[in-house]
C-alpha atoms as a PDB file:
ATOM      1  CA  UNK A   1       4.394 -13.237  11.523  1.00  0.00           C
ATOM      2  CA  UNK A   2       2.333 -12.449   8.222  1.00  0.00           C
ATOM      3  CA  UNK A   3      -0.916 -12.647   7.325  1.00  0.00           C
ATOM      4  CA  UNK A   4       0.250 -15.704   4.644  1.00  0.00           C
ATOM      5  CA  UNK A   5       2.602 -17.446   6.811  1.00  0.00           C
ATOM      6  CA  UNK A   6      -0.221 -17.061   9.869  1.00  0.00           C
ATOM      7  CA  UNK A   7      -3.025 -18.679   8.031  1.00  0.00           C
ATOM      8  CA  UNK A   8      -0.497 -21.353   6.646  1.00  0.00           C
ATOM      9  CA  UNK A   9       0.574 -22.245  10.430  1.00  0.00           C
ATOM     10  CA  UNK A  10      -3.332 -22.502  11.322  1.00  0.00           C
ATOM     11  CA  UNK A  11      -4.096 -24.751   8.047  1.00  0.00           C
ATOM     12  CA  UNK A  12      -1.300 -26.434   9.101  1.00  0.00           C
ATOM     13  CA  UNK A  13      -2.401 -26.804  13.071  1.00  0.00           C
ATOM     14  CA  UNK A  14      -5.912 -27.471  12.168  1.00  0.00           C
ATOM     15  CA  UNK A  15      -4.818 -30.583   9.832  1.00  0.00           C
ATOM     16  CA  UNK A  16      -2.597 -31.989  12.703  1.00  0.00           C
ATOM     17  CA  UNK A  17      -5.112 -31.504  14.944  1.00  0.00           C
ATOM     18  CA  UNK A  18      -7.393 -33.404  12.878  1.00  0.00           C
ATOM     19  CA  UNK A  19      -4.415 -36.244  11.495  1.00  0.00           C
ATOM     20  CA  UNK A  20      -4.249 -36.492  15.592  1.00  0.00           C
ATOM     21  CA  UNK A  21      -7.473 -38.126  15.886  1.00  0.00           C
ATOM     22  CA  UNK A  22      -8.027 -39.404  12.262  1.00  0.00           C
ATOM     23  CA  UNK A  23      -8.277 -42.737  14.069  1.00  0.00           C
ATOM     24  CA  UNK A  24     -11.987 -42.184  15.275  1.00  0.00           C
ATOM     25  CA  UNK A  25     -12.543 -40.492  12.259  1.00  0.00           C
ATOM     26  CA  UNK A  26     -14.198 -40.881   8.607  1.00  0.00           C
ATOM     27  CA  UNK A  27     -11.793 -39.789   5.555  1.00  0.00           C
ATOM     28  CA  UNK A  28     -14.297 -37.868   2.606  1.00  0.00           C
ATOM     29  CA  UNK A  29     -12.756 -36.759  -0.921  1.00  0.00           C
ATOM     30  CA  UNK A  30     -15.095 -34.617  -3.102  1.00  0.00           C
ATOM     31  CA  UNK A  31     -14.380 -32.997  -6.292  1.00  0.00           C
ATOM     32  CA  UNK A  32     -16.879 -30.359  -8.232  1.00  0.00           C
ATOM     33  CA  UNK A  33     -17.803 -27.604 -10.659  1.00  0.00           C
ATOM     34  CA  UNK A  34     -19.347 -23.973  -9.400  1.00  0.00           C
ATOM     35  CA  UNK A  35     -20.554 -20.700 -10.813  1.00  0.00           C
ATOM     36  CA  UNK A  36     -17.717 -18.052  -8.876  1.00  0.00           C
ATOM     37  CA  UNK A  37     -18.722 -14.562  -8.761  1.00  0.00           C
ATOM     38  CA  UNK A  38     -17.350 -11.320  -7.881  1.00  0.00           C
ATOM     39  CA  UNK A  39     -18.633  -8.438  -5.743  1.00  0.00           C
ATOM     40  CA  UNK A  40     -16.183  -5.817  -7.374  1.00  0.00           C
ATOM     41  CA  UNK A  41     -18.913  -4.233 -10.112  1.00  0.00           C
ATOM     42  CA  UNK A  42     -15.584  -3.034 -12.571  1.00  0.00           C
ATOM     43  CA  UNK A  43     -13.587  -6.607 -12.187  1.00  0.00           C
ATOM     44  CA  UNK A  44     -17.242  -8.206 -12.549  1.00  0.00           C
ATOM     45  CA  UNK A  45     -17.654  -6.231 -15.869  1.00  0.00           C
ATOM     46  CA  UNK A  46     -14.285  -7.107 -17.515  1.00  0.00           C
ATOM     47  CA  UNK A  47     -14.067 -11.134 -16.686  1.00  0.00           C
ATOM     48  CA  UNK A  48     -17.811 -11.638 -16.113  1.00  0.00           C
ATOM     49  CA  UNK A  49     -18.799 -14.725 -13.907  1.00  0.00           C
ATOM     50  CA  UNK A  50     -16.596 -17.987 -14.408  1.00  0.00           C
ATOM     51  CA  UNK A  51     -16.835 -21.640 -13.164  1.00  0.00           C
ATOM     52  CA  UNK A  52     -14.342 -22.723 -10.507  1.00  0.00           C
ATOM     53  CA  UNK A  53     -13.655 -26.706  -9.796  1.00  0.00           C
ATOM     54  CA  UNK A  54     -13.332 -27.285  -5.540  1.00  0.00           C
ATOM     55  CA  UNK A  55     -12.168 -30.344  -4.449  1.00  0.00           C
ATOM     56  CA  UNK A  56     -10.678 -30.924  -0.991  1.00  0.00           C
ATOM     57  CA  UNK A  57     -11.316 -33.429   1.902  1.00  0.00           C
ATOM     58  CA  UNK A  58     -12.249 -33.774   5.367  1.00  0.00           C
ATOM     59  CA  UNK A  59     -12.202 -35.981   8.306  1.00  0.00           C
ATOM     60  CA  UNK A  60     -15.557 -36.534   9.642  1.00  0.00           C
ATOM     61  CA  UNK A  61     -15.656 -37.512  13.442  1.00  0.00           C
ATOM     62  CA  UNK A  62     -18.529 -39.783  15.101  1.00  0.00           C
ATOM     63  CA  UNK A  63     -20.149 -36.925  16.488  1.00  0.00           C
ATOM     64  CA  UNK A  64     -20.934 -35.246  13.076  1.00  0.00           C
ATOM     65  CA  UNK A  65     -18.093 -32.613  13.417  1.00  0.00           C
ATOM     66  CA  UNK A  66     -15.911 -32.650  10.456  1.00  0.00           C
ATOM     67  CA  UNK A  67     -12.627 -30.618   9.882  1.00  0.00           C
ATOM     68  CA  UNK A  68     -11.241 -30.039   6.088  1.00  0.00           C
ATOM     69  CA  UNK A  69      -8.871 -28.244   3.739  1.00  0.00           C
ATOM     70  CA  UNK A  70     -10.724 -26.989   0.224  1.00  0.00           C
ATOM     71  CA  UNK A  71      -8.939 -25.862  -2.774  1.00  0.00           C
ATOM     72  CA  UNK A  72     -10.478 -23.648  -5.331  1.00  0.00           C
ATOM     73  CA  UNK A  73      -9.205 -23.448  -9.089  1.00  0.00           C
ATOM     74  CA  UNK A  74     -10.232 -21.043 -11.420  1.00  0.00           C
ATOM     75  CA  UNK A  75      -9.393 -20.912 -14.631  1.00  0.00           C
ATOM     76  CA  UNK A  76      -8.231 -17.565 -16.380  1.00  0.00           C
ATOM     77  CA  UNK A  77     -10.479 -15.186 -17.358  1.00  0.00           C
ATOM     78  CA  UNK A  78      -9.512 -12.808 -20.133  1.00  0.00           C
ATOM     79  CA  UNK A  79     -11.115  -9.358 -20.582  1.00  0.00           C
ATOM     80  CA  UNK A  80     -10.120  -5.340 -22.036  1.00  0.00           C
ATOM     81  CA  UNK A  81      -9.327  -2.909 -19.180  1.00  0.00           C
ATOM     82  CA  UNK A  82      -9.158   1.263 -19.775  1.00  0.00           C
ATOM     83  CA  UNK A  83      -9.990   3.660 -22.427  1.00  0.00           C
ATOM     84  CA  UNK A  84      -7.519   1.870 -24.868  1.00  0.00           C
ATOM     85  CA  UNK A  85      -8.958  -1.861 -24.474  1.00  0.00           C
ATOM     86  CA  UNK A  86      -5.837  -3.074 -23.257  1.00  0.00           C
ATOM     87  CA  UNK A  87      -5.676  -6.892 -23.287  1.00  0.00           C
ATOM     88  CA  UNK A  88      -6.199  -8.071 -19.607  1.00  0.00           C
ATOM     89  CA  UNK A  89      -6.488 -11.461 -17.985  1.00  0.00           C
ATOM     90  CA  UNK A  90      -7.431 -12.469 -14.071  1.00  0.00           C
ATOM     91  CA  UNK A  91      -6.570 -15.954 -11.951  1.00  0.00           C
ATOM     92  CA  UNK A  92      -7.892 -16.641  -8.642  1.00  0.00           C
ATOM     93  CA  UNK A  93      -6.729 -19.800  -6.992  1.00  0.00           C
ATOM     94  CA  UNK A  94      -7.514 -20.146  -2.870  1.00  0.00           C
ATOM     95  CA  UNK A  95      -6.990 -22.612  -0.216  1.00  0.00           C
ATOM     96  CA  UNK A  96      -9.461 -23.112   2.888  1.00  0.00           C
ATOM     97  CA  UNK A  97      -9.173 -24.741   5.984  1.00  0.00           C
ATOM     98  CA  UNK A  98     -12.702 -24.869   7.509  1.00  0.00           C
ATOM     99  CA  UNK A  99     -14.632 -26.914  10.605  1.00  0.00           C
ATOM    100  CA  UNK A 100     -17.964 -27.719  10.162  1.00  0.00           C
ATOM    101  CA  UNK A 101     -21.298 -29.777  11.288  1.00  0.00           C
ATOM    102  CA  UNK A 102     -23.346 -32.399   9.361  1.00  0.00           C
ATOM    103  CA  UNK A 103     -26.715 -33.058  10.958  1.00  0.00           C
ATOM    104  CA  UNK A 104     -27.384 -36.730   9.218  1.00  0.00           C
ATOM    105  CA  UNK A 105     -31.422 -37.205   8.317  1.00  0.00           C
ATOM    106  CA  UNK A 106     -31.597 -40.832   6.644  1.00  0.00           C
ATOM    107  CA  UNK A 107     -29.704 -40.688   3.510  1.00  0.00           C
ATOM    108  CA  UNK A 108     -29.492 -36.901   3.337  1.00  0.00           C
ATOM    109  CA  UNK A 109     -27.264 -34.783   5.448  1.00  0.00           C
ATOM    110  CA  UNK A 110     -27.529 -30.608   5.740  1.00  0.00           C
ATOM    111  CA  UNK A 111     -24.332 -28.919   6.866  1.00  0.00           C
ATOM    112  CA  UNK A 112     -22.762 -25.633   7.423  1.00  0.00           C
ATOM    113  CA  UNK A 113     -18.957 -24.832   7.532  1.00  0.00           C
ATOM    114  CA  UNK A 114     -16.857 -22.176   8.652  1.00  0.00           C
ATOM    115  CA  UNK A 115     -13.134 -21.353   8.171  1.00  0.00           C
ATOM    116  CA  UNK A 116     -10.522 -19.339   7.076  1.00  0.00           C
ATOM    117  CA  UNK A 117      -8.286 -19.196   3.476  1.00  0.00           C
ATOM    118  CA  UNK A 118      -5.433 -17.910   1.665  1.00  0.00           C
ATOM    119  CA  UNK A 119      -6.201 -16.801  -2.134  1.00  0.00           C
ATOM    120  CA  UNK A 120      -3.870 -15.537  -4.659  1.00  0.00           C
ATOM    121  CA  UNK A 121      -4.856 -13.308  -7.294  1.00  0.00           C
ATOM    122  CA  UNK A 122      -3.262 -12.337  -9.881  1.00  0.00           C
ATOM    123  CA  UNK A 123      -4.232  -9.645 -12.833  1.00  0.00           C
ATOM    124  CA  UNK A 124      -2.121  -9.192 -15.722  1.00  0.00           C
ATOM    125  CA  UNK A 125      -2.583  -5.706 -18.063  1.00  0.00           C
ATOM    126  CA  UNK A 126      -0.568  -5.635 -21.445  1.00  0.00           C
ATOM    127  CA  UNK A 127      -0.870  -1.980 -21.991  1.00  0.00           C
ATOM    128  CA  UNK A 128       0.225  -0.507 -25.612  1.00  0.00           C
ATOM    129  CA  UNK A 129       3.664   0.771 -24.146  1.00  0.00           C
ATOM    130  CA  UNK A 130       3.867  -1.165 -21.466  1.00  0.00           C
ATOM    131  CA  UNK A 131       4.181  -4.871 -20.839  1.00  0.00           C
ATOM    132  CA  UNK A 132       3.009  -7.210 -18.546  1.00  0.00           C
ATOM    133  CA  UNK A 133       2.043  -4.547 -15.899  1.00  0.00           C
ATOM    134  CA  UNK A 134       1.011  -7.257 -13.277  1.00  0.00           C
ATOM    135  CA  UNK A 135      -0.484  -7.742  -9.788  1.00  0.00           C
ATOM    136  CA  UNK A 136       0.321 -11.127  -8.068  1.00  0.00           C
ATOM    137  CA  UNK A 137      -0.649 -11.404  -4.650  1.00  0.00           C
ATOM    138  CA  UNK A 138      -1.670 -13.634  -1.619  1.00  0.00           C
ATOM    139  CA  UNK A 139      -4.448 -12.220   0.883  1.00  0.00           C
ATOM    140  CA  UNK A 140      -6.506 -13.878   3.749  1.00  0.00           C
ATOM    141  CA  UNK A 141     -10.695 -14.522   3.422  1.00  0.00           C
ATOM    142  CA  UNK A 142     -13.371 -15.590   5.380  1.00  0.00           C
ATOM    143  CA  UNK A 143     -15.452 -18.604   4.449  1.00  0.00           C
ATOM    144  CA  UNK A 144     -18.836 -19.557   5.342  1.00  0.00           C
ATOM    145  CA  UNK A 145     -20.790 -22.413   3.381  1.00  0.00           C
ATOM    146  CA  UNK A 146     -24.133 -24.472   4.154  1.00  0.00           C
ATOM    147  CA  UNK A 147     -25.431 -27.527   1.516  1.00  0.00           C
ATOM    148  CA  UNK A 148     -27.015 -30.759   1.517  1.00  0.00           C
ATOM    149  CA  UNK A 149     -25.324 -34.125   0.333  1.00  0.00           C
ATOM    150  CA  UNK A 150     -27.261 -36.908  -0.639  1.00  0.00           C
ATOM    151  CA  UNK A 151     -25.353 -40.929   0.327  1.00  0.00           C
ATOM    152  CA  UNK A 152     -26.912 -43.185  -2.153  1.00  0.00           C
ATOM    153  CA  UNK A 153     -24.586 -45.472  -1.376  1.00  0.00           C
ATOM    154  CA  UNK A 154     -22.257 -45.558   1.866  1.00  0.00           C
ATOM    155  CA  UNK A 155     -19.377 -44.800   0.340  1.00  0.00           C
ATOM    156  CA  UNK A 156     -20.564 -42.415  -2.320  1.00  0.00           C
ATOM    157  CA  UNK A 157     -22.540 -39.144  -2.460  1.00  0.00           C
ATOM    158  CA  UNK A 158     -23.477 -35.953  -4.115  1.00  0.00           C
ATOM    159  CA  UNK A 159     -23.276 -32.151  -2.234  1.00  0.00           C
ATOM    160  CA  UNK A 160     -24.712 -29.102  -3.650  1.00  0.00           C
ATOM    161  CA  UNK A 161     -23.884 -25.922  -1.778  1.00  0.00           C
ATOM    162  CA  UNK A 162     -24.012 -22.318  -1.726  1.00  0.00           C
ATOM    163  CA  UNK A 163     -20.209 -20.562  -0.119  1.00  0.00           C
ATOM    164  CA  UNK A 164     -19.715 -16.578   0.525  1.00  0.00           C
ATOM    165  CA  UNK A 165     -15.797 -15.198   0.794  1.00  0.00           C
ATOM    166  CA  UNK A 166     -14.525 -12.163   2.056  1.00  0.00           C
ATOM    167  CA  UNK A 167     -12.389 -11.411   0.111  1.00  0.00           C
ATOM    168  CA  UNK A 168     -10.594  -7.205  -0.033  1.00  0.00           C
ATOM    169  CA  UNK A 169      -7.336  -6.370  -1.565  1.00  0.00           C
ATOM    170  CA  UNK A 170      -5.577  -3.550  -1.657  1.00  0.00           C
ATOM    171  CA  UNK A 171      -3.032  -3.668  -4.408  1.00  0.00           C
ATOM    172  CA  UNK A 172      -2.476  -0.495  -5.315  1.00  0.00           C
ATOM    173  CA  UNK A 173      -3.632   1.281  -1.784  1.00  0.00           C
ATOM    174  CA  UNK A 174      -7.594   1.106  -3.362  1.00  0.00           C
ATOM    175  CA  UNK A 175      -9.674  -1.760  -2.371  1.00  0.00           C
ATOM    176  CA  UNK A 176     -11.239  -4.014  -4.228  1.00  0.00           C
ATOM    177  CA  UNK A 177     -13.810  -6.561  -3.182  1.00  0.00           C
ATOM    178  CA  UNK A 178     -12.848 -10.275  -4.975  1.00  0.00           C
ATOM    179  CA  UNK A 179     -15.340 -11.848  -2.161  1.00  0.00           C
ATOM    180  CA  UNK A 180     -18.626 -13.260  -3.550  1.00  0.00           C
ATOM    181  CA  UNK A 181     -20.864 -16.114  -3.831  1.00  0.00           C
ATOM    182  CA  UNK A 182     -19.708 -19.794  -5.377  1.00  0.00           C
ATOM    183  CA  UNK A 183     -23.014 -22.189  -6.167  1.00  0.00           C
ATOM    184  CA  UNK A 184     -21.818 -25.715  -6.705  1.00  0.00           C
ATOM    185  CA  UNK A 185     -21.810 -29.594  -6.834  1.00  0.00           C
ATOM    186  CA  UNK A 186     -19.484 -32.124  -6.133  1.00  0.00           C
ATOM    187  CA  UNK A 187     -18.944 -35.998  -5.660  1.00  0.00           C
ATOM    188  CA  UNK A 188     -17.506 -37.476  -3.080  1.00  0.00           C
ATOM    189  CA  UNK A 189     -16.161 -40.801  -2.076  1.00  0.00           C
ATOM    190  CA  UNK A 190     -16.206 -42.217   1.484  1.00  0.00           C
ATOM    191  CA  UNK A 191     -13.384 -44.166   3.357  1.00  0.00           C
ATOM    192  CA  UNK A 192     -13.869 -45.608   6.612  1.00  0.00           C
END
């Protein structure tokens, strides 16, 4: 099996897993903005920093456990690559399933959450003579997150968090670090 189609069968097992038992379980929908970087210095320096919009959910169980998939947008970032300045753009999109722990204190909660993901990346270079020369991937990550989310109301709250990926591709046999830190905030809505 591949790396792609292996984390899609454990996103996959880890949701039915968590549908399974979605009876003694809370349903949570958040959406956000966050500053993405990179650790790559030369893809840092051609597409700088961006802002990336997560949104996902999770089922939260009475014990404080809670299970999730996360998606990560980000929107394309153009830039000049090589001697010439050739016109360049980047796209990083990713998909997370993660477990994780809320420890509850009155109306705040802290939490930390680990997991796995699938990202695709994809870097376009329109070179004088040559067209479109493109790479358009999929590769695996690690995630690991902690935050704090705020319920002014019971079915309503606020999150701000701080997430790490690993994230190194080879797509040309040279690797290149796309891992890196995403600060953010989101709201999120509550269903019992």
């Amino acid at each position: 099996m591949s790396r792609p189609a292996g984390m899609r069968a454990a996103a996959l097992l880890l949701f039915l897993v968590a549908a399974g038992t979605a009876s003694a379980a809370t349903l949570r929908l958040d959406a956000g903005a966050a500053w993405r970087s990179l650790n790559d210095a030369k893809i840092r320096q051609t597409y700088g920093t961006a802002v990336s919009v997560p949104f996902g959910f999770d089922l939260v169980f009475r014990s404080g456990w809670e299970a999730g998939l996360h998606f990560e947008w980000s929107p394309t970032r153009a830039g000049t690559l090589g001697l010439s300045d050739s016109a360049a753009r980047f796209h990083l999109l990713g998909l997370e399933a993660a477990v994780g722990r809320e420890f509850r204190l009155g109306l705040f909660g802290l939490y930390v959450r680990a997991g796995a993901g699938l990202y695709h990346y994809k870097q376009t270079v329109t070179y004088a003579y040559v067209q479109d020369y493109k790479v358009d991937r999929f590769a695996p990550a690690a995630v690991i997150a902690a935050g704090v989310r705020g319920y002014p109301w019971r079915f309503l709250y606020v999150s701000a968090d701080a997430k790490y990926v690993v994230l190194s591709v080879k797509p040309y046999g040279v690797a290149v670090d796309l891992g890196g830190w995403r600060l953010g905030g989101s709201l999120g809505f509550v269903f019992k």
